[in-house]
N, C-alpha and C. Protein backbone atom coordinates (compact mmCIF):
# COMPACT_ATOMS: atom_id res chain seq x y z
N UNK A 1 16.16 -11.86 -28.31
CA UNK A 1 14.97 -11.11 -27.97
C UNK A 1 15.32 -10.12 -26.86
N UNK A 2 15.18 -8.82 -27.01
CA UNK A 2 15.15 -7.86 -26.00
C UNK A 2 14.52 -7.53 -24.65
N UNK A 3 15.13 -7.45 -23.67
CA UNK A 3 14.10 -7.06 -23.14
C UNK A 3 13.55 -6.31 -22.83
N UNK A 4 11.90 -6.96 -22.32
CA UNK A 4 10.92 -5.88 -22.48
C UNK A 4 10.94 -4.52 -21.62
N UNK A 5 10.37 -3.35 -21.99
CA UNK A 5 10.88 -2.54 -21.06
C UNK A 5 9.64 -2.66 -19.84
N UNK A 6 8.40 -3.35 -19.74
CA UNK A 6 7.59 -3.06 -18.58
C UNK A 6 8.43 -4.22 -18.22
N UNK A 7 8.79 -5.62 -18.20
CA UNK A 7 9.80 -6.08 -17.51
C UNK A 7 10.71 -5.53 -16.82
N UNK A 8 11.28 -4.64 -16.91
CA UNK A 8 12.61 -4.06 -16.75
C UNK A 8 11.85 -2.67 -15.52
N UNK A 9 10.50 -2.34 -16.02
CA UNK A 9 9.94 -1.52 -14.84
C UNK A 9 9.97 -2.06 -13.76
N UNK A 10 9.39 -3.06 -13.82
CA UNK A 10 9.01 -4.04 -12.67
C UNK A 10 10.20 -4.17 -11.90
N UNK A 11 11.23 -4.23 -11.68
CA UNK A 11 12.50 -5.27 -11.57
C UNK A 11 12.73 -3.52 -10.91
N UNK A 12 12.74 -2.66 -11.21
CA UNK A 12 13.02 -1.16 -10.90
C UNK A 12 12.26 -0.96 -9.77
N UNK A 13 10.95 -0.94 -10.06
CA UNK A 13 10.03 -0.90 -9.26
C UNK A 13 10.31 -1.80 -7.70
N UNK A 14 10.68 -2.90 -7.81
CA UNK A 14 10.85 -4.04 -6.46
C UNK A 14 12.10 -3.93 -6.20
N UNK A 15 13.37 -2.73 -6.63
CA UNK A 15 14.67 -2.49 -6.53
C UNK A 15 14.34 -1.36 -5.23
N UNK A 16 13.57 -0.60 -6.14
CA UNK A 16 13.14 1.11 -5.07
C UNK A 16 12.72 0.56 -3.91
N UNK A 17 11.16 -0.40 -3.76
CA UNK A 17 10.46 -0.67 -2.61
C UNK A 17 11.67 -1.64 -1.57
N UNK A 18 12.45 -1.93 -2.12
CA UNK A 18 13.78 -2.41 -1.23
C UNK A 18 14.09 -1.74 -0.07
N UNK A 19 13.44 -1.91 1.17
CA UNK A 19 13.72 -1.43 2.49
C UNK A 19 14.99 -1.19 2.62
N UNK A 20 16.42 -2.04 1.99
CA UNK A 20 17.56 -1.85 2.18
C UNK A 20 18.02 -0.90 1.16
N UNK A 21 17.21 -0.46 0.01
CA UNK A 21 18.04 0.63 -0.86
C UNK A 21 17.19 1.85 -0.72
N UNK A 22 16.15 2.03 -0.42
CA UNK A 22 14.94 3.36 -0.66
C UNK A 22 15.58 4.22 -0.33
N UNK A 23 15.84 3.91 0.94
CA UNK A 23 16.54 5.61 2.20
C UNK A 23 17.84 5.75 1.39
N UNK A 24 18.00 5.46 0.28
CA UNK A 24 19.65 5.43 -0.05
C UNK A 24 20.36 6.19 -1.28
N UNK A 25 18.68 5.80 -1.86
CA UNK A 25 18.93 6.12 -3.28
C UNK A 25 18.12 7.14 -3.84
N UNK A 26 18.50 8.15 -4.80
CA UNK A 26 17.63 9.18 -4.90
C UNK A 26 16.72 9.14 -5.92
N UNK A 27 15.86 10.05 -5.95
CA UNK A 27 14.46 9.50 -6.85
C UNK A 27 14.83 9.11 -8.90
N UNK A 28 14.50 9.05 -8.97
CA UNK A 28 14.43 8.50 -10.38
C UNK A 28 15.63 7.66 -10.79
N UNK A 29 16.51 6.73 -9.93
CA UNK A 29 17.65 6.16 -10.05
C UNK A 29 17.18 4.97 -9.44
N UNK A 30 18.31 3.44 -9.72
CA UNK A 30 18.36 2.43 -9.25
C UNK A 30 19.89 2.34 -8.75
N UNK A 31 20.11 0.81 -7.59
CA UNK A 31 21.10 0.65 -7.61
C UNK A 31 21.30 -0.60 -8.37
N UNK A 32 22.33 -1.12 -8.98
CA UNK A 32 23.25 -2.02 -9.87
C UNK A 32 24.50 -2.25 -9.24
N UNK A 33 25.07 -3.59 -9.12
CA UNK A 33 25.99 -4.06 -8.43
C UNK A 33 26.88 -4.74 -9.24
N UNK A 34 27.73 -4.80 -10.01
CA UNK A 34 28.42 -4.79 -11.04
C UNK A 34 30.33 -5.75 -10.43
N UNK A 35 30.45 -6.45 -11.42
CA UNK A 35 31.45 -7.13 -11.40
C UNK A 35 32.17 -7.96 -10.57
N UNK A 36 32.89 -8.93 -10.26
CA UNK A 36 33.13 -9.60 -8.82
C UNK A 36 32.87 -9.35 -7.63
N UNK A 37 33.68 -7.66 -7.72
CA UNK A 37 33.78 -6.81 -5.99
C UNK A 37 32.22 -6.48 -5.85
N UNK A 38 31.30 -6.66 -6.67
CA UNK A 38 30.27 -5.87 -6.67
C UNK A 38 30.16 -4.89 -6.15
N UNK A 39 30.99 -3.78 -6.74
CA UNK A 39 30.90 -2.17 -6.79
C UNK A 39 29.74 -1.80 -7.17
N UNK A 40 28.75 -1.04 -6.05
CA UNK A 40 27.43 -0.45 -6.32
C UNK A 40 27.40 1.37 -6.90
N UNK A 41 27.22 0.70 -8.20
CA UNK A 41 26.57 1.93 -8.95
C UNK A 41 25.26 2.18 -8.77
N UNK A 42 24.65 3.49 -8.67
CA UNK A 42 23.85 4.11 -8.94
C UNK A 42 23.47 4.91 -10.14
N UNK A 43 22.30 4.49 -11.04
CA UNK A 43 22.07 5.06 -12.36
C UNK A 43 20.74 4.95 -12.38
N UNK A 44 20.64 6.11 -13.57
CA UNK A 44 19.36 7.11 -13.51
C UNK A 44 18.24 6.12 -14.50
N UNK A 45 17.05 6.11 -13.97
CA UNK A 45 16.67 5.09 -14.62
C UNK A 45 16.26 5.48 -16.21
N UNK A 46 16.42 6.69 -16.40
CA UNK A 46 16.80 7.26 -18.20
C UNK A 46 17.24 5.75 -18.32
N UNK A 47 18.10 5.10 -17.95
CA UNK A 47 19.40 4.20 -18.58
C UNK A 47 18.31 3.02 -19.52
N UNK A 48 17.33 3.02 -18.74
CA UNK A 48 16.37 1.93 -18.99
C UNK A 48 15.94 1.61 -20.88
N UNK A 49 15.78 3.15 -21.13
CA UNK A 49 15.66 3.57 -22.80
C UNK A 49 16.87 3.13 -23.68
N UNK A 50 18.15 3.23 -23.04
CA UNK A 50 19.55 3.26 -23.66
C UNK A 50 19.25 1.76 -24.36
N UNK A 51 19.31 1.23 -25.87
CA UNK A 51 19.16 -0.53 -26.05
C UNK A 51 20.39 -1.02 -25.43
N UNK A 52 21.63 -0.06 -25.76
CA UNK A 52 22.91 -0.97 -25.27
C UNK A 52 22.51 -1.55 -23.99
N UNK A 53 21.81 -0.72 -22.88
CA UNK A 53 21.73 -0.98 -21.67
C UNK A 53 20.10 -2.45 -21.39
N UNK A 54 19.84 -2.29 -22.69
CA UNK A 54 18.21 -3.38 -22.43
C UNK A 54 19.04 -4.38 -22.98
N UNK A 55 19.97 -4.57 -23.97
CA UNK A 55 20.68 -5.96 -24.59
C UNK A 55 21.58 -6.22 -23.26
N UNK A 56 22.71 -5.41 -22.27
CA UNK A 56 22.55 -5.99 -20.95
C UNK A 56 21.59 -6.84 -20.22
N UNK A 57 20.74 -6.04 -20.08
CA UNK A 57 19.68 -6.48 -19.02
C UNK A 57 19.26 -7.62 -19.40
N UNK A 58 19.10 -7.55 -20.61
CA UNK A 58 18.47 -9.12 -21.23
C UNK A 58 19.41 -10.03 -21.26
N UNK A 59 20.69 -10.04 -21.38
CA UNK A 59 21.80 -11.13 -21.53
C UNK A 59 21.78 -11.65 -20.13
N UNK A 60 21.95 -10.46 -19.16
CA UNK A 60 21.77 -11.29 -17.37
C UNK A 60 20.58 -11.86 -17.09
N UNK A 61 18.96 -11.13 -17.16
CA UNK A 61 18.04 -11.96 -17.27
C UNK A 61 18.17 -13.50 -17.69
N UNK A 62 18.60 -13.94 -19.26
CA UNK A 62 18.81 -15.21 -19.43
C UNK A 62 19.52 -15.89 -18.70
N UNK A 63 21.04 -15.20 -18.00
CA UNK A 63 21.65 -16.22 -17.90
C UNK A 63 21.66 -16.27 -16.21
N UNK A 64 21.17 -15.06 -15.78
CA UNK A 64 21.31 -15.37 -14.26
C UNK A 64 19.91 -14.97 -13.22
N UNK A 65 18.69 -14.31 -13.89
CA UNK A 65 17.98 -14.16 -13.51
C UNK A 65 18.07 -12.67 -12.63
N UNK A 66 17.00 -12.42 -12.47
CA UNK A 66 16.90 -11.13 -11.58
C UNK A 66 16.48 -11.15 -9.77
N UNK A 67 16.37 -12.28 -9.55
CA UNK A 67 16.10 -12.67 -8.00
C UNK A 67 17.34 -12.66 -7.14
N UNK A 68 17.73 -11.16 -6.88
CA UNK A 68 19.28 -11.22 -5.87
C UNK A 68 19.22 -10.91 -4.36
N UNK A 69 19.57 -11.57 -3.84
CA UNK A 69 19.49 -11.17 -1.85
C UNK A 69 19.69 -9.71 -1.49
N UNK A 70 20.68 -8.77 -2.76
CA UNK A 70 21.63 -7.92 -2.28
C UNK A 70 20.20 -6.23 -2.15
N UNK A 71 19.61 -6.73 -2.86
CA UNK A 71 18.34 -5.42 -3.04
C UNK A 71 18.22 -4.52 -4.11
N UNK A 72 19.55 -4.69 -5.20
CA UNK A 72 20.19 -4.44 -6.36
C UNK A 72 19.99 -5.21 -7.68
N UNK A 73 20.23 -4.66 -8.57
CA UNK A 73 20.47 -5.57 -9.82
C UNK A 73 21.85 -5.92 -9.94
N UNK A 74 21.78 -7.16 -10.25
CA UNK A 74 23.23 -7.44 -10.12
C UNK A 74 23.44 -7.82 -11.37
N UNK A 75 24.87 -7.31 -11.82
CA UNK A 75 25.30 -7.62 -13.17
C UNK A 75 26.69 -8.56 -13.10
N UNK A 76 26.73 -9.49 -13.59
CA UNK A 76 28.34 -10.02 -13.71
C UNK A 76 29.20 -9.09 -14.77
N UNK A 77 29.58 -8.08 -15.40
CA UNK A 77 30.20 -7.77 -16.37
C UNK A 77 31.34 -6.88 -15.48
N UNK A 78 32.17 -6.95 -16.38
CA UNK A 78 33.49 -6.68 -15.19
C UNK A 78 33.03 -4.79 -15.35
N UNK A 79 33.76 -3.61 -14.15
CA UNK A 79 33.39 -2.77 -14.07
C UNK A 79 33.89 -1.95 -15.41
N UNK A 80 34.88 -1.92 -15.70
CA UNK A 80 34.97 -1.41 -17.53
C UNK A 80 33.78 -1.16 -18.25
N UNK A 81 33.50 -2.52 -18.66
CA UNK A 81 32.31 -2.64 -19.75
C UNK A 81 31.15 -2.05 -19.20
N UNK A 82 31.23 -1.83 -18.13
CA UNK A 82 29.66 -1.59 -17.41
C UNK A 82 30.06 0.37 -17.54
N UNK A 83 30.54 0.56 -17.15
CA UNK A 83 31.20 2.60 -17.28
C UNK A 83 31.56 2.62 -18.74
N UNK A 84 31.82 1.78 -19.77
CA UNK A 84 32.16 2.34 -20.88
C UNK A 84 30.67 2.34 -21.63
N UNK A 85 29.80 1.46 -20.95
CA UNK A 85 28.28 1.33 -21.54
C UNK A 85 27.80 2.74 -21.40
N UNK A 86 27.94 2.65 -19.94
CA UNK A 86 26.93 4.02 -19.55
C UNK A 86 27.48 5.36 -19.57
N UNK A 87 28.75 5.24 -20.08
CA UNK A 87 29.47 6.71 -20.68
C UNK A 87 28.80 7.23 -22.19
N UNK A 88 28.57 6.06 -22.83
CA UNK A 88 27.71 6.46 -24.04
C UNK A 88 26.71 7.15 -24.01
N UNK A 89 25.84 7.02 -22.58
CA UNK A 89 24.66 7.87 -22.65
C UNK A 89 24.47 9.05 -22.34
């Protein structure tokens, strides 16, 4: 099952109001924290439409949830897979 995209607003939405990312990040983008080193990418929230990028979101949702300390979405997928995703778009 995919996930939903007002799910996926929401989760955007409480990323931005993040006192630690707002001043940081520019308008219509999130930050994403990606692979062991957690290297913070910044991407445009277009990405949100991409499915490759909602069958992500939904595979971490299941397996790790979206509640992270860091103020980010955090992805476990090593940094490759995560730049070869979002090179497609």
């Amino acid at each position: 099952m995919g996930i939903r995209l007002f799910n996926a607003k929401q989760i955007v939405r409480r990323i931005l109001l993040s006192p630690e990312t707002s001043s940081i990040v520019p308008k219509g983008h999130f930050v994403v924290y990606v692979g062991e080193t957690l290297k913070r990418f910044v991407v445009p929230i277009s990405y949100l439409k991409n499915p490759s990028f909602q069958k992500l979101l939904s595979h971490v949702e299941e397996e790790y949830g979206f509640n992270h300390p860091m103020g980010g979405l955090t992805i476990p997928c090593s940094e490759e897979v995560f730049t070869s995703l979002t090179a497609c778009d």
